[in-house]
PDB file of N, CA and C in Angstrom:
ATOM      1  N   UNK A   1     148.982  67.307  91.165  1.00  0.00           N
ATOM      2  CA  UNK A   1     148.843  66.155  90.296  1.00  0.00           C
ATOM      3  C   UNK A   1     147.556  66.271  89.496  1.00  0.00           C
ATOM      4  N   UNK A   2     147.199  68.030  89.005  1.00  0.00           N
ATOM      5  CA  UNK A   2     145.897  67.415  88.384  1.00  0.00           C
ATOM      6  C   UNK A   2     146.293  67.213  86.712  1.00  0.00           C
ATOM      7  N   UNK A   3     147.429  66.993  86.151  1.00  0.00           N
ATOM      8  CA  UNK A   3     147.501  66.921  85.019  1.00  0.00           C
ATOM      9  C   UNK A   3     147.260  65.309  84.852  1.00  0.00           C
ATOM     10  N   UNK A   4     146.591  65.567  83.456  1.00  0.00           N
ATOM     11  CA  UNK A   4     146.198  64.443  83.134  1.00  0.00           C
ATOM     12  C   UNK A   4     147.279  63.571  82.001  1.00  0.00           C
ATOM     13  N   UNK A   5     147.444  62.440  82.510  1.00  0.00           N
ATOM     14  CA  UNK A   5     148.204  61.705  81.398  1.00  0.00           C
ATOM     15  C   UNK A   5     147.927  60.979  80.159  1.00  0.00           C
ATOM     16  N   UNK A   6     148.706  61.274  78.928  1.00  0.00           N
ATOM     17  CA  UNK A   6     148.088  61.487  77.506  1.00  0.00           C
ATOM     18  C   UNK A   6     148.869  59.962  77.022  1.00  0.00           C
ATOM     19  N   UNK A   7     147.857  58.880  77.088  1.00  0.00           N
ATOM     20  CA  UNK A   7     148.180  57.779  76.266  1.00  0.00           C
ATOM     21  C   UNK A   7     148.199  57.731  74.744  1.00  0.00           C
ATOM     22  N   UNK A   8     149.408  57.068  74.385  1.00  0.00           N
ATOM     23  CA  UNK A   8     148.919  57.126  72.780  1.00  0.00           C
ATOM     24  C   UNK A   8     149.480  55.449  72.204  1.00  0.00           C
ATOM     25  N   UNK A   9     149.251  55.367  71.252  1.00  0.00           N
ATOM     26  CA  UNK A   9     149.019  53.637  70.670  1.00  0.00           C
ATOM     27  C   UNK A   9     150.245  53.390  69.730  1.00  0.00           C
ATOM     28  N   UNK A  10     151.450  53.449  70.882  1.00  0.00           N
ATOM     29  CA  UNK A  10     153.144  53.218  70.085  1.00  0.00           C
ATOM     30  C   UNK A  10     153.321  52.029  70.219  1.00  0.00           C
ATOM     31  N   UNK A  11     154.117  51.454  69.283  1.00  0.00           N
ATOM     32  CA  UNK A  11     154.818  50.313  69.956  1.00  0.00           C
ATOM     33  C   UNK A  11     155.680  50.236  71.184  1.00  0.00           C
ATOM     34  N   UNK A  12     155.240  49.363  71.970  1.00  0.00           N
ATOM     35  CA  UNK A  12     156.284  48.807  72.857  1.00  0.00           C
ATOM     36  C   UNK A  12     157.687  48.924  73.201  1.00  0.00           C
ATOM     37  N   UNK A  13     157.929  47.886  71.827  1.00  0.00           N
ATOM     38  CA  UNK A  13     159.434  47.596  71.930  1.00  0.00           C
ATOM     39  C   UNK A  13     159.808  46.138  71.886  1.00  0.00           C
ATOM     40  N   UNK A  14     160.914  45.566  71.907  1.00  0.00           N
ATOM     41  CA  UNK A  14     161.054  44.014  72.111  1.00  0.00           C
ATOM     42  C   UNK A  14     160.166  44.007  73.508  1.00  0.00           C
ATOM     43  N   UNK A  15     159.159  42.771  73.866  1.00  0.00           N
ATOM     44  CA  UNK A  15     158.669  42.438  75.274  1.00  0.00           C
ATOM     45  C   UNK A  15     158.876  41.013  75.490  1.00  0.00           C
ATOM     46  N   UNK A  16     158.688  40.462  76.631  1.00  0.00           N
ATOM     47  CA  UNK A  16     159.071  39.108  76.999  1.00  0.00           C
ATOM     48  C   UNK A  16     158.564  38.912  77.925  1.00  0.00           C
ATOM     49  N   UNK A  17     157.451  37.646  77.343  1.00  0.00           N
ATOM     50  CA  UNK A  17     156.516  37.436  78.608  1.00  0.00           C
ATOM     51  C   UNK A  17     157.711  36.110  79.536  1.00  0.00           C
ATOM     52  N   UNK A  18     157.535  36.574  80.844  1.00  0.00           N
ATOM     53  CA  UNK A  18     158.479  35.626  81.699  1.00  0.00           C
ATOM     54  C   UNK A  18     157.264  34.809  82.560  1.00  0.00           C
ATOM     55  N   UNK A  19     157.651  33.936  83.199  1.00  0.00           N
ATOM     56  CA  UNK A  19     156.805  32.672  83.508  1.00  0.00           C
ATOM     57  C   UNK A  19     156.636  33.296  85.046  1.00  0.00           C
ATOM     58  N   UNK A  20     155.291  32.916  85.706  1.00  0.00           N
ATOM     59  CA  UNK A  20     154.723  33.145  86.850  1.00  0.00           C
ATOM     60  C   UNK A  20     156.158  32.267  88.451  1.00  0.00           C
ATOM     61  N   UNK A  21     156.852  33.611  89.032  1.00  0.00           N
ATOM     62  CA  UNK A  21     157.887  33.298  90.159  1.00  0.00           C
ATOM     63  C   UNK A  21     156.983  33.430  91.533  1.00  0.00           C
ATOM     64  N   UNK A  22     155.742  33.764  91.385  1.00  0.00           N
ATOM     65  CA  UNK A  22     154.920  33.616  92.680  1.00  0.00           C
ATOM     66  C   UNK A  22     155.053  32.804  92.951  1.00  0.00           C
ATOM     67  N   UNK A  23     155.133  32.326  94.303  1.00  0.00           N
ATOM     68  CA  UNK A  23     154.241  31.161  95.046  1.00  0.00           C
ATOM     69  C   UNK A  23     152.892  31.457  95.364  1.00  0.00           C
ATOM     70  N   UNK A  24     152.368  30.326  95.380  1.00  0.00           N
ATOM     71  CA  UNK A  24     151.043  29.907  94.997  1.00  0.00           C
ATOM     72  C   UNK A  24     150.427  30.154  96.607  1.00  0.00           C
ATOM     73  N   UNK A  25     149.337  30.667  96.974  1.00  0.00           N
ATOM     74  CA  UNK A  25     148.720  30.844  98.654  1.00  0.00           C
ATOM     75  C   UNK A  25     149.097  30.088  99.705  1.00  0.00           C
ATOM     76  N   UNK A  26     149.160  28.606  98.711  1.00  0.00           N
ATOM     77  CA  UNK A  26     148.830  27.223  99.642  1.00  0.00           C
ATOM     78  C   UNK A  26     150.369  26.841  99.922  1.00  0.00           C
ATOM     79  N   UNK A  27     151.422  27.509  99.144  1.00  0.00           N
ATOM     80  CA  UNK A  27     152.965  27.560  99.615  1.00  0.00           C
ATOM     81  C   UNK A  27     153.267  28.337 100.276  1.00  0.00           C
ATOM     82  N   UNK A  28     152.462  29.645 100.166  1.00  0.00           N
ATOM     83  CA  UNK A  28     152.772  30.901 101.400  1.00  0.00           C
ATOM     84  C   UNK A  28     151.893  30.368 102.970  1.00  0.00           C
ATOM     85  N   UNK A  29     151.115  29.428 102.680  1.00  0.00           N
ATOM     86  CA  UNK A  29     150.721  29.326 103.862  1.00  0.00           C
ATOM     87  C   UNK A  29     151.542  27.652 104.836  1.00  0.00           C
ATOM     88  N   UNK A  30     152.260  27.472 104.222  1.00  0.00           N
ATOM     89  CA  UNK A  30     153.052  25.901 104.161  1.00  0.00           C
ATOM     90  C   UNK A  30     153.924  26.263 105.636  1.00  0.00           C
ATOM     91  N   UNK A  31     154.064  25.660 106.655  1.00  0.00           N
ATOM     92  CA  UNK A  31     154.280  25.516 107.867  1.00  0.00           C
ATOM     93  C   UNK A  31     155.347  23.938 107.932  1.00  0.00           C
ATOM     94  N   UNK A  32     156.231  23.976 108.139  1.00  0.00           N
ATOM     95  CA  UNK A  32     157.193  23.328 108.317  1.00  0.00           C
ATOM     96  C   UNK A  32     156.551  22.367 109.817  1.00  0.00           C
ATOM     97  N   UNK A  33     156.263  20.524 110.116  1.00  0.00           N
ATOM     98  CA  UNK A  33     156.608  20.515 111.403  1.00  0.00           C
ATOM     99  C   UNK A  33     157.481  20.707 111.826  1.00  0.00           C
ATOM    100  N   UNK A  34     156.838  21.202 113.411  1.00  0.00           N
ATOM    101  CA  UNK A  34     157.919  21.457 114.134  1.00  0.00           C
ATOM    102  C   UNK A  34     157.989  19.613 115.333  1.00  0.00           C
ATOM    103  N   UNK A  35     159.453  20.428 115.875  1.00  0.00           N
ATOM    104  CA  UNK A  35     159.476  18.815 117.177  1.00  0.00           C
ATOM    105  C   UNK A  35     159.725  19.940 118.343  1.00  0.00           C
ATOM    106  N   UNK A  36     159.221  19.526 119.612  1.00  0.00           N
ATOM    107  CA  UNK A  36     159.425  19.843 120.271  1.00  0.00           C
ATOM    108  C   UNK A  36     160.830  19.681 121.300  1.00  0.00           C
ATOM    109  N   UNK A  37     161.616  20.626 121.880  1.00  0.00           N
ATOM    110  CA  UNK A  37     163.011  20.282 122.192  1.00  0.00           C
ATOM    111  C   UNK A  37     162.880  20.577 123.226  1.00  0.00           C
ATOM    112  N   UNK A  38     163.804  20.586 124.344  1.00  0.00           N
ATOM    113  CA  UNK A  38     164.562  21.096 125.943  1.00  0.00           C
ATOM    114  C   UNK A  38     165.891  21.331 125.559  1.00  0.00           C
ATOM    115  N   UNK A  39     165.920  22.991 125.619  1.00  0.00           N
ATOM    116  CA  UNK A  39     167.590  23.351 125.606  1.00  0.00           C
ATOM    117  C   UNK A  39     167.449  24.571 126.630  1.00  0.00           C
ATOM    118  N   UNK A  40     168.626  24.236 127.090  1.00  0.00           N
ATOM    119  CA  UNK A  40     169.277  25.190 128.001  1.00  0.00           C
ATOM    120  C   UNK A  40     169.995  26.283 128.152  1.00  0.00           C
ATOM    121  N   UNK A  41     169.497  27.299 127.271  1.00  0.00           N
ATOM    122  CA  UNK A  41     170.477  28.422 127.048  1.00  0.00           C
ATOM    123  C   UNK A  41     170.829  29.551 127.676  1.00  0.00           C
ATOM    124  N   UNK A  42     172.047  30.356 127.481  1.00  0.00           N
ATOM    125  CA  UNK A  42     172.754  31.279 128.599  1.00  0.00           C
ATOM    126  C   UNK A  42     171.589  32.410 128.764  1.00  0.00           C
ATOM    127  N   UNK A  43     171.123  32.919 130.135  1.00  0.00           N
ATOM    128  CA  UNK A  43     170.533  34.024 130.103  1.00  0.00           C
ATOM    129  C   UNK A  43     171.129  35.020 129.849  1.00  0.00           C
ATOM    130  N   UNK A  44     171.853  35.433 128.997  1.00  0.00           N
ATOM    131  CA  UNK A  44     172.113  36.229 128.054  1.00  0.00           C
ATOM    132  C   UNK A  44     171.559  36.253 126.935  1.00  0.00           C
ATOM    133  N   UNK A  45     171.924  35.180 125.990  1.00  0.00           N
ATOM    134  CA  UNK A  45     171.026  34.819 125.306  1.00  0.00           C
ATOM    135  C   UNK A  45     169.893  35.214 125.222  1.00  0.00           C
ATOM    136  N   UNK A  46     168.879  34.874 126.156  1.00  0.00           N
ATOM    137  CA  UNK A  46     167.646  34.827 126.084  1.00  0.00           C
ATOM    138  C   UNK A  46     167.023  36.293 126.392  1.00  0.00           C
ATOM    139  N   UNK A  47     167.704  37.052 127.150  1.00  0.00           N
ATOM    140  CA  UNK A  47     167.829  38.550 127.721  1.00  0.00           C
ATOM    141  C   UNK A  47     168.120  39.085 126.214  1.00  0.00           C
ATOM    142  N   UNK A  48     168.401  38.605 125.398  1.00  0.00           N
ATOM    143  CA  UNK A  48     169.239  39.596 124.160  1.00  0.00           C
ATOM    144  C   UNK A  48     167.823  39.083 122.782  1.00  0.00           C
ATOM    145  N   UNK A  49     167.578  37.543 122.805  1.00  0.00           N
ATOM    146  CA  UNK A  49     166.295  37.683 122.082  1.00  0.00           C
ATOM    147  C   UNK A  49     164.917  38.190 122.222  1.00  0.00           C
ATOM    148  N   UNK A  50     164.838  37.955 123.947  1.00  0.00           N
ATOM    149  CA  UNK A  50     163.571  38.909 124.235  1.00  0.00           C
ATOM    150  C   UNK A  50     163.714  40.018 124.138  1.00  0.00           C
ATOM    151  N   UNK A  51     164.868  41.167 124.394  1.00  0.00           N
ATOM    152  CA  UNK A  51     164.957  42.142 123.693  1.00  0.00           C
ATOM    153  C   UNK A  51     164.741  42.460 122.452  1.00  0.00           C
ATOM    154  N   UNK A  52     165.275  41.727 121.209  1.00  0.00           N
ATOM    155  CA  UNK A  52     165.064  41.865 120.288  1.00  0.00           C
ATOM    156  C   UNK A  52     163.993  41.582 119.870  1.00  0.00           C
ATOM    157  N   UNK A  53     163.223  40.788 120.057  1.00  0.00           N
ATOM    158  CA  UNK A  53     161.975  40.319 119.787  1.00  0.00           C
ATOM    159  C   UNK A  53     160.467  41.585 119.897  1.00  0.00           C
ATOM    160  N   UNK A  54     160.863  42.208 121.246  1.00  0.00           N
ATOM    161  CA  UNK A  54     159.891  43.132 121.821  1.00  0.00           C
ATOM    162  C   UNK A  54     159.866  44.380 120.337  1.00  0.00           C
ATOM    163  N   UNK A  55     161.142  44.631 120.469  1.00  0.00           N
ATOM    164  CA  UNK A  55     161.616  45.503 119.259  1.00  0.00           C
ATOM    165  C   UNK A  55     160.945  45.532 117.686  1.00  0.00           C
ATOM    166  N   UNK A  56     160.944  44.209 117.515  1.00  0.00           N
ATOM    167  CA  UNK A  56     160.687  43.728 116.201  1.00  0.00           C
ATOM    168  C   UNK A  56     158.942  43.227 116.027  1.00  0.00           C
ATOM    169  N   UNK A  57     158.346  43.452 117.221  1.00  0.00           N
ATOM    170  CA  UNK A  57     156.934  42.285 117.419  1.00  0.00           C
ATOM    171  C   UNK A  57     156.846  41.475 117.056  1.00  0.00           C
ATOM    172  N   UNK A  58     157.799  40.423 117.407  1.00  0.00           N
ATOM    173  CA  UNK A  58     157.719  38.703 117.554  1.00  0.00           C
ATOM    174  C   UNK A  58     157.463  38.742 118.606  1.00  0.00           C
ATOM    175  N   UNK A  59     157.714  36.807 118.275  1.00  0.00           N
ATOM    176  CA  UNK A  59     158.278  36.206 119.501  1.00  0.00           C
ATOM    177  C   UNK A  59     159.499  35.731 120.180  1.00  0.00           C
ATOM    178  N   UNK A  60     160.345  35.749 121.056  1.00  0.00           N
ATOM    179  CA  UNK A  60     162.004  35.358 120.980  1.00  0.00           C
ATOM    180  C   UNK A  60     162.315  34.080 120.374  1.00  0.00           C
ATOM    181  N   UNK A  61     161.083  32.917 120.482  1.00  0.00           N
ATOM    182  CA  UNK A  61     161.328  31.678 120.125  1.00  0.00           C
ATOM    183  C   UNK A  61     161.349  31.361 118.730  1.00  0.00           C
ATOM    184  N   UNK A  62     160.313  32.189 117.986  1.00  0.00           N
ATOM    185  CA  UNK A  62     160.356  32.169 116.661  1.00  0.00           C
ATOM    186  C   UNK A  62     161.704  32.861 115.951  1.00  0.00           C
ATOM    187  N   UNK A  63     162.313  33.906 116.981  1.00  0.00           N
ATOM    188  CA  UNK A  63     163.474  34.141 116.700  1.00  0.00           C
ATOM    189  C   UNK A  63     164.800  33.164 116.280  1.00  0.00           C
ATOM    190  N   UNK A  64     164.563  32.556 117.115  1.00  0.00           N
ATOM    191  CA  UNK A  64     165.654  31.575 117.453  1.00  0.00           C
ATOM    192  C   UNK A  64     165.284  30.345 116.877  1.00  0.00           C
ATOM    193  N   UNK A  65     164.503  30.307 116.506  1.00  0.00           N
ATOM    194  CA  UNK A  65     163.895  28.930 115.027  1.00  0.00           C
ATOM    195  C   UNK A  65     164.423  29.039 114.232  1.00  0.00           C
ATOM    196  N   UNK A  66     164.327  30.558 113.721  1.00  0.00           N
ATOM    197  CA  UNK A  66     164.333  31.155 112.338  1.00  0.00           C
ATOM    198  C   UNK A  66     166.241  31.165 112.458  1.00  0.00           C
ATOM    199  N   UNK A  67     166.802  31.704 112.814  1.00  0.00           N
ATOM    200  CA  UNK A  67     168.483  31.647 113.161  1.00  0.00           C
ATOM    201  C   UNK A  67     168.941  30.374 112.930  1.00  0.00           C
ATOM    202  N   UNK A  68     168.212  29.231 113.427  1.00  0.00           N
ATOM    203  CA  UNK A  68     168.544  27.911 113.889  1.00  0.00           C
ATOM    204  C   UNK A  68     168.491  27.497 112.253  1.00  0.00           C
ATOM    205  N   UNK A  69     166.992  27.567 112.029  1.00  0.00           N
ATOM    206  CA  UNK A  69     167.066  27.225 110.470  1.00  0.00           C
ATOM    207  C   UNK A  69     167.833  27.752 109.720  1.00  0.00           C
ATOM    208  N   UNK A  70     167.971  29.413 109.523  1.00  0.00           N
ATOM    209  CA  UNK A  70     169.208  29.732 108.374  1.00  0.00           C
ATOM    210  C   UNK A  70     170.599  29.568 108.458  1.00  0.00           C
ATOM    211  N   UNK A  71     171.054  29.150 109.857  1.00  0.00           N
ATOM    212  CA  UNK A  71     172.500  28.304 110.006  1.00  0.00           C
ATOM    213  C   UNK A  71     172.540  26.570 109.197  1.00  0.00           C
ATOM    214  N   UNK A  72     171.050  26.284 109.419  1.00  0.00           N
ATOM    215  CA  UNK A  72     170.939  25.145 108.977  1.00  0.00           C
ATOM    216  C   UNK A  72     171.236  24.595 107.066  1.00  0.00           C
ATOM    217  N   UNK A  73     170.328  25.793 106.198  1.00  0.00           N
ATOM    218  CA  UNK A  73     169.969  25.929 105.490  1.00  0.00           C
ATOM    219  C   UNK A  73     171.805  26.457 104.661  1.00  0.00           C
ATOM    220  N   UNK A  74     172.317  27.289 105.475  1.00  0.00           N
ATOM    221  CA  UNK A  74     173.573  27.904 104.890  1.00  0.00           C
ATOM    222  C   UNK A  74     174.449  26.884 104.994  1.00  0.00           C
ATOM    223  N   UNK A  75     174.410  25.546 105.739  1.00  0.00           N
ATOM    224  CA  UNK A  75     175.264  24.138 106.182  1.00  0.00           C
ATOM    225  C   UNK A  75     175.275  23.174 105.080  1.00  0.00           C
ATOM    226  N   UNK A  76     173.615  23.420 104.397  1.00  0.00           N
ATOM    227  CA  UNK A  76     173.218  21.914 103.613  1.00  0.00           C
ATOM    228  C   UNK A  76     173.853  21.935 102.323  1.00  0.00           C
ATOM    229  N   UNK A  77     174.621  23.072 101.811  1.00  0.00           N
ATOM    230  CA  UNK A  77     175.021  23.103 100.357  1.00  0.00           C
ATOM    231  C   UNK A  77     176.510  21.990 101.076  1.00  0.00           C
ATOM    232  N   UNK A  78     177.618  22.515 101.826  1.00  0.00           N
ATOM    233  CA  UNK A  78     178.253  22.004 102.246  1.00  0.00           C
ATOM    234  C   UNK A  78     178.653  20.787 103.294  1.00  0.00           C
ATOM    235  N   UNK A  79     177.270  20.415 103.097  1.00  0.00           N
ATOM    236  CA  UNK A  79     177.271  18.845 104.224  1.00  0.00           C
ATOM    237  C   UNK A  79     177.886  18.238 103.809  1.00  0.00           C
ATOM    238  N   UNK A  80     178.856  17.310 104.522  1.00  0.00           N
ATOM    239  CA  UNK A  80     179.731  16.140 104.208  1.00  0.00           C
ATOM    240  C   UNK A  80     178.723  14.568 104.521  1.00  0.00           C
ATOM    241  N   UNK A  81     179.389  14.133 104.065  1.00  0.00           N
ATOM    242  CA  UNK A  81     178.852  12.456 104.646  1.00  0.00           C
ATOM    243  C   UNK A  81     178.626  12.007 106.280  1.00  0.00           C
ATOM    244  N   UNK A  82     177.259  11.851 106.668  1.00  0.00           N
ATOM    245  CA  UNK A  82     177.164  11.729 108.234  1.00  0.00           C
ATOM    246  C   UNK A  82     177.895  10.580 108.617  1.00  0.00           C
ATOM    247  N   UNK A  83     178.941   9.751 107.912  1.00  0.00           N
ATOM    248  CA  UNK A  83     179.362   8.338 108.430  1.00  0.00           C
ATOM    249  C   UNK A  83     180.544   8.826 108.983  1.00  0.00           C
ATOM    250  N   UNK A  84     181.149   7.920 109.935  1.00  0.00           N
ATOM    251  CA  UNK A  84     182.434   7.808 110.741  1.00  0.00           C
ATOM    252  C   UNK A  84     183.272   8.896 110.321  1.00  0.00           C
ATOM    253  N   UNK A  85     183.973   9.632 110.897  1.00  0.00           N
ATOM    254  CA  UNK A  85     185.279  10.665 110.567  1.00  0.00           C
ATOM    255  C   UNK A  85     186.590   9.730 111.209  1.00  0.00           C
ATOM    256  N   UNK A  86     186.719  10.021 110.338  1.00  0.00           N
ATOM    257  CA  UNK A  86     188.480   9.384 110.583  1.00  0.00           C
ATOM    258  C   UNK A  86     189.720   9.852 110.967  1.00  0.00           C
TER     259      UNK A  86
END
């Protein structure tokens, strides 16, 4: 790589400045509360996230947040009305 690269002063071309899609620090650092729960799940389950977890360097619980939420998140386009079913 010792060749050197030869700039020269062409036009461009059509360009298009597009608007800033970052999030901002203080959104990357944004933490959802949490509630604290008691659930009871199959030791299987839990044998299969601590596995996975070790694998990945988490934690199993943050595992199973994160699952919990994107079942959640994939539900809310299609939520129905929480009143009486008939």
């Amino acid at each position: 790589m010792s060749a050197k690269i030869k700039y020269t002063d062409e036009p461009l071309g059509k360009v298009q400045v597009v608007a800033d899609f970052l999030p901002s620090p203080a959104e990357l650092a944004f933490r959802e509360e949490g509630v604290k729960v008691t659930l009871a799940l199959s030791k299987k389950s839990i044998e299969f996230f601590k596995s996975e977890a070790t694998k990945h360097h988490t934690q199993y619980q943050r595992m199973i947040r994160r699952l919990i939420d994107a079942y959640v998140d994939a539900q809310a386009p299609t939520r129905r009305s929480t009143g009486p079913r008939a």
